[in-house]
PDB file of N, CA and C in Angstrom:
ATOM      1  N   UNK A   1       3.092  14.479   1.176  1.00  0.00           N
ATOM      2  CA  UNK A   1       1.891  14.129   1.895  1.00  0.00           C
ATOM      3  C   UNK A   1       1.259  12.906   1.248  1.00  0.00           C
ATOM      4  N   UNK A   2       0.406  12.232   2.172  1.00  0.00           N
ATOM      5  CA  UNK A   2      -0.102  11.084   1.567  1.00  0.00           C
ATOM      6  C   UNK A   2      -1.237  10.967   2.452  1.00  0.00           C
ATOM      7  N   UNK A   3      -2.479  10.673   1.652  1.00  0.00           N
ATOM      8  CA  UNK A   3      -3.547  10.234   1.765  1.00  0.00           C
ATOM      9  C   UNK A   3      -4.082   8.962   2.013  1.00  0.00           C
ATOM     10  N   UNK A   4      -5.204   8.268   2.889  1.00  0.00           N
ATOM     11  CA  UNK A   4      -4.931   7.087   3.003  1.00  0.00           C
ATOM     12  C   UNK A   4      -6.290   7.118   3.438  1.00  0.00           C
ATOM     13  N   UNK A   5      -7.211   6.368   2.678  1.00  0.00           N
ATOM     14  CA  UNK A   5      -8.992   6.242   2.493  1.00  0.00           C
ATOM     15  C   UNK A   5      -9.418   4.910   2.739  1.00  0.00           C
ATOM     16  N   UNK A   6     -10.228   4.505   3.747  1.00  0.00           N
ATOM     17  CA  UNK A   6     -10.285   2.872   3.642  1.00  0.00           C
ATOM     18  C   UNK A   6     -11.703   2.729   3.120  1.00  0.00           C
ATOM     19  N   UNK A   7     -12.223   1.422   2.773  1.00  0.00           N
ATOM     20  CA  UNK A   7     -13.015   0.989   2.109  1.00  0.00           C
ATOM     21  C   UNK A   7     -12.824  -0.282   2.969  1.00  0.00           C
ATOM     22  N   UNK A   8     -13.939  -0.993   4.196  1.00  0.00           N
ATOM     23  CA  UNK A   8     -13.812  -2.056   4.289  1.00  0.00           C
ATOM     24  C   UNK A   8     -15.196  -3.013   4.378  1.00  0.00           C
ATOM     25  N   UNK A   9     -14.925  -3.994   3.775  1.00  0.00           N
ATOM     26  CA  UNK A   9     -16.550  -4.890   3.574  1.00  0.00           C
ATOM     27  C   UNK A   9     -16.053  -5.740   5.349  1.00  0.00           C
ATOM     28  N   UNK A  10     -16.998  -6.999   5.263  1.00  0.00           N
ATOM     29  CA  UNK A  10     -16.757  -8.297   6.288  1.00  0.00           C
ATOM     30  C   UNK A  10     -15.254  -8.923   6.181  1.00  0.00           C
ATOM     31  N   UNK A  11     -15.240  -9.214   4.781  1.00  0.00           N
ATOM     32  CA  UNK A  11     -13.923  -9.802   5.223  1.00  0.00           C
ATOM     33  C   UNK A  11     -13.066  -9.370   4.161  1.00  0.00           C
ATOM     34  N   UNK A  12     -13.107  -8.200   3.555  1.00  0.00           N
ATOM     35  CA  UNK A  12     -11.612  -7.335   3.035  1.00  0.00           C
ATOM     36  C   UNK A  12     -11.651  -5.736   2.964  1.00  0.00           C
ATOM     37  N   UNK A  13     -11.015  -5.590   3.081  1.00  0.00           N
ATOM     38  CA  UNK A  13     -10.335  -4.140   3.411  1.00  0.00           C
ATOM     39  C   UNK A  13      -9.549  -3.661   2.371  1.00  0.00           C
ATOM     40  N   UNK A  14      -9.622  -2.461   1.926  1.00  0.00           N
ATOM     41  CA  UNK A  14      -9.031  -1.826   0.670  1.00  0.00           C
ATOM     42  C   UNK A  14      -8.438  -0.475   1.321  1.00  0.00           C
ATOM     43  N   UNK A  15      -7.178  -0.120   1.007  1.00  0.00           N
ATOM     44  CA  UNK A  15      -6.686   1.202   1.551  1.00  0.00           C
ATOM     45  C   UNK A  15      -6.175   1.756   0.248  1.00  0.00           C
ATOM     46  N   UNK A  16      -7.211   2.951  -0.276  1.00  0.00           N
ATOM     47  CA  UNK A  16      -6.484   3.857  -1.269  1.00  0.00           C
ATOM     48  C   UNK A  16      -5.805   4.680  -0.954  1.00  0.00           C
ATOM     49  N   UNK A  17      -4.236   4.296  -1.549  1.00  0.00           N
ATOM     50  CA  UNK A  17      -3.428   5.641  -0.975  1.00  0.00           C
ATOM     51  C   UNK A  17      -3.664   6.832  -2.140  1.00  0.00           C
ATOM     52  N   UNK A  18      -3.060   8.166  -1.667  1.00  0.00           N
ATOM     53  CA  UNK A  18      -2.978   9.039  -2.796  1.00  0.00           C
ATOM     54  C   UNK A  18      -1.946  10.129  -2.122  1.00  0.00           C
ATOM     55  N   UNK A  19      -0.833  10.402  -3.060  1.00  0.00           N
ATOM     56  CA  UNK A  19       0.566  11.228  -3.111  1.00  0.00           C
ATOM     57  C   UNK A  19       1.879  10.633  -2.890  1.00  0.00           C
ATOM     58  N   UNK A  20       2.621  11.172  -2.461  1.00  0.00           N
ATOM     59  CA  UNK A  20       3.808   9.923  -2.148  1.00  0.00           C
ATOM     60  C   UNK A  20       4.100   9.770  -0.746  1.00  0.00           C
ATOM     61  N   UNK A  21       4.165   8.098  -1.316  1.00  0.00           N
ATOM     62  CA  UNK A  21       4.707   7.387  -0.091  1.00  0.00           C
ATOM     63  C   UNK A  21       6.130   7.239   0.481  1.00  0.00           C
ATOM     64  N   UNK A  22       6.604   8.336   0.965  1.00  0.00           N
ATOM     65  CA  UNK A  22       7.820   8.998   1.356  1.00  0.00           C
ATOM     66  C   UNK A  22       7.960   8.799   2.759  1.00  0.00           C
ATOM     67  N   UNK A  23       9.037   9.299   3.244  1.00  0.00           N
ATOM     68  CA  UNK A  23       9.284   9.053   4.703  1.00  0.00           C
ATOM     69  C   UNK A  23       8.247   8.641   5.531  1.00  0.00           C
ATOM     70  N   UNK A  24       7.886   9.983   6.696  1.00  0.00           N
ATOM     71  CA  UNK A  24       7.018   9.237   7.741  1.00  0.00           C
ATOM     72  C   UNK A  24       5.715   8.713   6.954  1.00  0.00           C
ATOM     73  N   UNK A  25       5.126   8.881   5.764  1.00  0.00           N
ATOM     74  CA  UNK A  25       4.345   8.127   5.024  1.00  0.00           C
ATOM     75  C   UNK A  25       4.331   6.874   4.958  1.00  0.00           C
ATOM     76  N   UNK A  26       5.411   5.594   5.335  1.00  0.00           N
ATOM     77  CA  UNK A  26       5.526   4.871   4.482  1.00  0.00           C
ATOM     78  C   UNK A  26       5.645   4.285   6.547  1.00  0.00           C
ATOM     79  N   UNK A  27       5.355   4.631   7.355  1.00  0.00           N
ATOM     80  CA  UNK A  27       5.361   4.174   8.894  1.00  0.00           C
ATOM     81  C   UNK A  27       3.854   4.319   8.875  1.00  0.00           C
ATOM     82  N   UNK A  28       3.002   5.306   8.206  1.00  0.00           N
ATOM     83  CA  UNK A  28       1.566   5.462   8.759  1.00  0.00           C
ATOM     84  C   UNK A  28       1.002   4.378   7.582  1.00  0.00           C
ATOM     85  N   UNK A  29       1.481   3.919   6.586  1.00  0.00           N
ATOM     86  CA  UNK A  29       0.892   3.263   5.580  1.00  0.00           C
ATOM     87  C   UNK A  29       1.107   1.391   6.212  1.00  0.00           C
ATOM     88  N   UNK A  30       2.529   1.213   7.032  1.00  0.00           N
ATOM     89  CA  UNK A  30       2.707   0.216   7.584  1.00  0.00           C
ATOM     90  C   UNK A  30       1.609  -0.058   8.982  1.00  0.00           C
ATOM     91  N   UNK A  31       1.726   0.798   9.591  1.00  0.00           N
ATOM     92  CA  UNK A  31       0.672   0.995  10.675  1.00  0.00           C
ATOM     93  C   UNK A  31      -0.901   0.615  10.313  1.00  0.00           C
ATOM     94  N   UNK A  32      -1.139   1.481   9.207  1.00  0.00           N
ATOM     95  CA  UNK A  32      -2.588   1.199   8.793  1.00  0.00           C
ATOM     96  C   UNK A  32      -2.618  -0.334   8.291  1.00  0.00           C
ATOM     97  N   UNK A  33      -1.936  -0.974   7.765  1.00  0.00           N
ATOM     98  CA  UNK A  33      -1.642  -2.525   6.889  1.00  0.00           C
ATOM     99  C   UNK A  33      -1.645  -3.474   8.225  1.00  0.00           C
ATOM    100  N   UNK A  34      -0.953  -3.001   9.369  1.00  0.00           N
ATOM    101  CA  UNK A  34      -0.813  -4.227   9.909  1.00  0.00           C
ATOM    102  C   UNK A  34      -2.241  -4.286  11.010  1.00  0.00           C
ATOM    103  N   UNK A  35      -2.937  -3.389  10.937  1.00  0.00           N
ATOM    104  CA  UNK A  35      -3.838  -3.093  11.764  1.00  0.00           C
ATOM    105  C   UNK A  35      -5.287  -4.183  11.052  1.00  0.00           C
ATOM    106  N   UNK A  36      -5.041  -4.343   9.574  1.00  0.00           N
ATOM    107  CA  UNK A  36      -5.953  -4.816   9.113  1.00  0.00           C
ATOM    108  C   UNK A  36      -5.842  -6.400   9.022  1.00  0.00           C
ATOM    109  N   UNK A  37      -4.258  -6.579   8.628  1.00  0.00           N
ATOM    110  CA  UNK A  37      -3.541  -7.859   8.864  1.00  0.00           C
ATOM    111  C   UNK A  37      -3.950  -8.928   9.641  1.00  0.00           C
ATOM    112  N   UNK A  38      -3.846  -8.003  10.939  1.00  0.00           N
ATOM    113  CA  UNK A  38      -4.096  -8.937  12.171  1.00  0.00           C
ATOM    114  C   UNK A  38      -5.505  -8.795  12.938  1.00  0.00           C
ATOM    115  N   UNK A  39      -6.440  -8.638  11.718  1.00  0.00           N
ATOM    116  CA  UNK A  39      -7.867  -8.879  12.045  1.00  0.00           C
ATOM    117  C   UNK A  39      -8.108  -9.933  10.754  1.00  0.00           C
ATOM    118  N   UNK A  40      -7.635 -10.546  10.716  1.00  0.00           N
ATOM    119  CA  UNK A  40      -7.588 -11.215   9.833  1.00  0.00           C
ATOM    120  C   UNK A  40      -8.247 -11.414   8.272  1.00  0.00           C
ATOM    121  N   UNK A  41      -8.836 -10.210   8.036  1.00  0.00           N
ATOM    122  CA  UNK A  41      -9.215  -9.654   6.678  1.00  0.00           C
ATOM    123  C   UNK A  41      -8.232  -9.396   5.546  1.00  0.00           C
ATOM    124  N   UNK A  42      -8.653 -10.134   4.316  1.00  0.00           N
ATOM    125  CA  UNK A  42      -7.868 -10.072   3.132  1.00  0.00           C
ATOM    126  C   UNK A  42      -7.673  -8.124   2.436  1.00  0.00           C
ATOM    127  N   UNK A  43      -6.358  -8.101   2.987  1.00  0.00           N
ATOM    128  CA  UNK A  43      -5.736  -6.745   2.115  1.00  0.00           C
ATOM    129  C   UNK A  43      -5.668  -6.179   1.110  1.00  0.00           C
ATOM    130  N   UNK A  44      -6.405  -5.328   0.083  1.00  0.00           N
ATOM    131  CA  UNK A  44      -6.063  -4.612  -0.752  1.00  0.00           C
ATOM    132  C   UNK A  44      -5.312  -2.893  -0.747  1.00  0.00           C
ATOM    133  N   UNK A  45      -4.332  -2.718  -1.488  1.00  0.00           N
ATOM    134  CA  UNK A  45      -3.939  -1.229  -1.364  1.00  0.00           C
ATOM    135  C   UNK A  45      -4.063  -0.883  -3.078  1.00  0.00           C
ATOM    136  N   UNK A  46      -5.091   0.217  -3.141  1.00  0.00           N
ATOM    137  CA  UNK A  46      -4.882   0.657  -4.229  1.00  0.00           C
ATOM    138  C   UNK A  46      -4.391   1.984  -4.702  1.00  0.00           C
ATOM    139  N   UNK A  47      -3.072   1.619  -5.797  1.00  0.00           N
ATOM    140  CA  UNK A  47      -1.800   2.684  -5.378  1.00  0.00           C
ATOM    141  C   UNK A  47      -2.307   3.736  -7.200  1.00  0.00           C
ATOM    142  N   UNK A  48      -3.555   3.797  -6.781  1.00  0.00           N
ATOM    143  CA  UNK A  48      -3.872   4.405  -8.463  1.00  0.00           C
ATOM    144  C   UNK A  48      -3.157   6.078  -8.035  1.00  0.00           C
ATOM    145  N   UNK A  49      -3.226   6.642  -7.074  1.00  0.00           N
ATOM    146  CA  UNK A  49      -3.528   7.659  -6.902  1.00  0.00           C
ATOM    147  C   UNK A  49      -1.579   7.978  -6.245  1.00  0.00           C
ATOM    148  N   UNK A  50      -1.121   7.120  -6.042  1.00  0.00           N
ATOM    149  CA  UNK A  50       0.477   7.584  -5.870  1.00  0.00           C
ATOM    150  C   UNK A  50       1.296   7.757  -6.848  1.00  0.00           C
ATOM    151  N   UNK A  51       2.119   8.980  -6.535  1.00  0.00           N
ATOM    152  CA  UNK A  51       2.878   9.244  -7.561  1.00  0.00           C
ATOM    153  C   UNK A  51       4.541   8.896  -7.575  1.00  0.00           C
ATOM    154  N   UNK A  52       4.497   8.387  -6.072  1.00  0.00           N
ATOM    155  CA  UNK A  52       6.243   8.266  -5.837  1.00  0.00           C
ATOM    156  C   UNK A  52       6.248   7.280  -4.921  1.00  0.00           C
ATOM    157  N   UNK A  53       7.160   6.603  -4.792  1.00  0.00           N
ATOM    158  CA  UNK A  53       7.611   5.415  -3.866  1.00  0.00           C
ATOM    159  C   UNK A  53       8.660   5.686  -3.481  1.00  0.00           C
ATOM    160  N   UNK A  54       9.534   5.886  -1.985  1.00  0.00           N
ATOM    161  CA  UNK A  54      10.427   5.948  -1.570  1.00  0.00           C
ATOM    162  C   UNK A  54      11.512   4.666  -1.688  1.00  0.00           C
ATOM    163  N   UNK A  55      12.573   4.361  -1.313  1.00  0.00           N
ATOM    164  CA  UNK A  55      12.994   2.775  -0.830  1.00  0.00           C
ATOM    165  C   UNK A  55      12.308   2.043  -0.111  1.00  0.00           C
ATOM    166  N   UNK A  56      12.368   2.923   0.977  1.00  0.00           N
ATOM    167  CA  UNK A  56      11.427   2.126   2.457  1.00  0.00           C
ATOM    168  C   UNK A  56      10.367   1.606   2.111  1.00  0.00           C
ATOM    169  N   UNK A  57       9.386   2.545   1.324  1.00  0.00           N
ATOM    170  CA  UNK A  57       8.028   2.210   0.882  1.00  0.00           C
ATOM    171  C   UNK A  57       7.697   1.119  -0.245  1.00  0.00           C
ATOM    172  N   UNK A  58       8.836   0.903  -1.115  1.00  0.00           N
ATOM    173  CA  UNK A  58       9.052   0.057  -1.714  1.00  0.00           C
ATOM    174  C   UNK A  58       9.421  -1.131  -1.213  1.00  0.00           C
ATOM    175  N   UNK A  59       9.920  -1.357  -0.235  1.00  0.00           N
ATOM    176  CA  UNK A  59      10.763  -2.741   0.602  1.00  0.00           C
ATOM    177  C   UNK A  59       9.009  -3.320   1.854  1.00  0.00           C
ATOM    178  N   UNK A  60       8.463  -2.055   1.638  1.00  0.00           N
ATOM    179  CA  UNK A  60       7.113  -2.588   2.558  1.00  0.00           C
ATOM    180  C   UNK A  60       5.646  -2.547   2.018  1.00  0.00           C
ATOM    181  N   UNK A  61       6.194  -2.662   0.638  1.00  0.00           N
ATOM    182  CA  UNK A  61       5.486  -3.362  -0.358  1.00  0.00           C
ATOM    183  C   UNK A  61       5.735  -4.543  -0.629  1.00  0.00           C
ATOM    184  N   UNK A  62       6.743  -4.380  -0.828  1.00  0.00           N
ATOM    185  CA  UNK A  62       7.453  -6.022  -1.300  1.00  0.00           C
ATOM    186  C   UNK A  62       7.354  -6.853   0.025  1.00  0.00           C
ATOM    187  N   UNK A  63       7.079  -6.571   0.957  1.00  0.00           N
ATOM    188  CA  UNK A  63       7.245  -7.225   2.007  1.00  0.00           C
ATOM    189  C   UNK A  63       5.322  -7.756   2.161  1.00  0.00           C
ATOM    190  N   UNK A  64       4.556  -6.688   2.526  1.00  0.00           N
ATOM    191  CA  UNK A  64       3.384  -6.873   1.896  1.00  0.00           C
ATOM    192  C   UNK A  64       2.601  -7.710   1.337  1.00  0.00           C
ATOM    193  N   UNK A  65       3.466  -8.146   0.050  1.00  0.00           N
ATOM    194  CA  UNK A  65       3.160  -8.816  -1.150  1.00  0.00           C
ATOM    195  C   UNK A  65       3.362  -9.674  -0.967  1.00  0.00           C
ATOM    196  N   UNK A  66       4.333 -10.134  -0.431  1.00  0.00           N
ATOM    197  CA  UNK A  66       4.995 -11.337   0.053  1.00  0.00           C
ATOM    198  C   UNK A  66       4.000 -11.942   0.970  1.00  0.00           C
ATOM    199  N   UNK A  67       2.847 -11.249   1.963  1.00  0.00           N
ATOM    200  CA  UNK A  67       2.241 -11.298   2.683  1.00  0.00           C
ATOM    201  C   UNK A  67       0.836 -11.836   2.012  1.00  0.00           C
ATOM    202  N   UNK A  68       1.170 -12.115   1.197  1.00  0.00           N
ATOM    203  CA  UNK A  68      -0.146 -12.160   0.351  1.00  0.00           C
ATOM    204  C   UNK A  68      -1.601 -10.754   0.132  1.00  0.00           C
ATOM    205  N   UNK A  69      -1.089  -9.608   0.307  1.00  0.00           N
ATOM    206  CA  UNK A  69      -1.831  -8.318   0.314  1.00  0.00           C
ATOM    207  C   UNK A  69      -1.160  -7.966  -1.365  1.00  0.00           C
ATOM    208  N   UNK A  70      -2.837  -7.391  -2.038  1.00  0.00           N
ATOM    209  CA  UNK A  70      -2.794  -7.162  -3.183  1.00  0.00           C
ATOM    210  C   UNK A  70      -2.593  -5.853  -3.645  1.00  0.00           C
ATOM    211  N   UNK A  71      -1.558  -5.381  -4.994  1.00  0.00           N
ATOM    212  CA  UNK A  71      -1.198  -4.154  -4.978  1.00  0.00           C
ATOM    213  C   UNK A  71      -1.854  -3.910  -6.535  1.00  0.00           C
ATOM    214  N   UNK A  72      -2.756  -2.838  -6.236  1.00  0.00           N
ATOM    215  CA  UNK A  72      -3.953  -2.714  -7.456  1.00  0.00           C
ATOM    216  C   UNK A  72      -3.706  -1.338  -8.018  1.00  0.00           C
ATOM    217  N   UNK A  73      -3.945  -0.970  -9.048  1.00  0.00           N
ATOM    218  CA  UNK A  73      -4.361   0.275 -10.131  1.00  0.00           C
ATOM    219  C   UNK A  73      -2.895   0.579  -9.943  1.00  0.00           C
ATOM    220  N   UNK A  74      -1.799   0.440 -10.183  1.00  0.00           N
ATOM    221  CA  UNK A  74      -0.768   1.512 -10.298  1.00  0.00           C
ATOM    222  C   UNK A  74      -0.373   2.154 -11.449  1.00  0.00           C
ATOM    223  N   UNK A  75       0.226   3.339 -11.040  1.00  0.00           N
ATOM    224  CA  UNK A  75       0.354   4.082 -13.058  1.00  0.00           C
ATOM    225  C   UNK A  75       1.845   3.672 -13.457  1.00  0.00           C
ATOM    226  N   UNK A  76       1.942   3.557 -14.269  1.00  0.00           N
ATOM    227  CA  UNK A  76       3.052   3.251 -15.109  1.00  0.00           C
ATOM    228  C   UNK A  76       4.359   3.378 -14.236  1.00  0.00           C
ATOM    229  N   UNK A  77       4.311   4.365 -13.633  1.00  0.00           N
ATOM    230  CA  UNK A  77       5.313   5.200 -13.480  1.00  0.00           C
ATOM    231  C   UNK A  77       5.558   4.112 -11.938  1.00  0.00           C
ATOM    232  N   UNK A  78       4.682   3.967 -11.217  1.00  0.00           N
ATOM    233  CA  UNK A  78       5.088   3.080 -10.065  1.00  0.00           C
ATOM    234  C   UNK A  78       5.053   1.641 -10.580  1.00  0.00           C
ATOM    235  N   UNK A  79       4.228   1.480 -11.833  1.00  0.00           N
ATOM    236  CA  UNK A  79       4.107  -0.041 -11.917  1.00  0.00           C
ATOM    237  C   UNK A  79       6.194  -0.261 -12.371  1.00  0.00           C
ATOM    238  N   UNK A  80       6.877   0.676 -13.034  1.00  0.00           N
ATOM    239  CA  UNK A  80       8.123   0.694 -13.193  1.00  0.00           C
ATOM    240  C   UNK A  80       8.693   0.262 -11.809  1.00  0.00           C
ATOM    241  N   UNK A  81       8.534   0.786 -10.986  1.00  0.00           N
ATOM    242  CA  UNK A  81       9.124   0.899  -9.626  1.00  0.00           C
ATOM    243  C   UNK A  81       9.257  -0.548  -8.828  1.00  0.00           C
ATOM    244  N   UNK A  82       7.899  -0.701  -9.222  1.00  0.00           N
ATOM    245  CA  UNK A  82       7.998  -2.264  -8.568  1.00  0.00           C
ATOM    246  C   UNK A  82       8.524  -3.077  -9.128  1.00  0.00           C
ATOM    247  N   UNK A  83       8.731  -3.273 -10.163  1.00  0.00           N
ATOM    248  CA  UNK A  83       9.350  -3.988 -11.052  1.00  0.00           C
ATOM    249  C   UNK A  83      10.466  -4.981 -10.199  1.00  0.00           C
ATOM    250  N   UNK A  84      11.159  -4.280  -9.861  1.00  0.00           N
ATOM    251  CA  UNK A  84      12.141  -4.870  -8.604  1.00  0.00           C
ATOM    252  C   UNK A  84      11.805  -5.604  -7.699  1.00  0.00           C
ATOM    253  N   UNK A  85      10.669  -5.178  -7.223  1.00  0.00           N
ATOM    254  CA  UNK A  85      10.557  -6.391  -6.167  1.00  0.00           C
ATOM    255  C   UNK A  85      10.722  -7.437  -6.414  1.00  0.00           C
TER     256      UNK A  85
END
């Protein structure tokens, strides 16, 4: 399961996730991202509160990032994960 809390000012938007971002998780986490994307408000996701990253969820991070959307608080254990990207 995964949790997904927004926080949004005028012009940025923060989505705290919390649990893992696993299967259909990682379609509702894309869904919520591009929704903010294309209002043209600067992206934050803060991944303090996840404990697991799937592939998928990892490849739409990195994709994300690439997007210029910022990936904040992660614990060790995911900051490992990304590493790859």
């Amino acid at each position: 399961m995964l949790k997904i809390t927004l926080t949004a000012g005028d012009t940025t938007a923060t989505l705290f996730l919390e649990g893992r971002m696993v299967g259909p998780w990682v379609t509702e986490v894309r869904k919520s991202c591009e929704n903010f994307l294309q209002s043209g408000k600067e992206l934050r996701l803060n991944l303090a509160g996840v404990s697991f990253i799937d592939s998928n969820g990892l490849a739409l991070l990195s994709h994300f990032r690439a997007r210029g959307v910022a990936l904040l608080d992660c614990s060790p254990f995911v900051e490992e994960q990304l590493k790859g990207l």
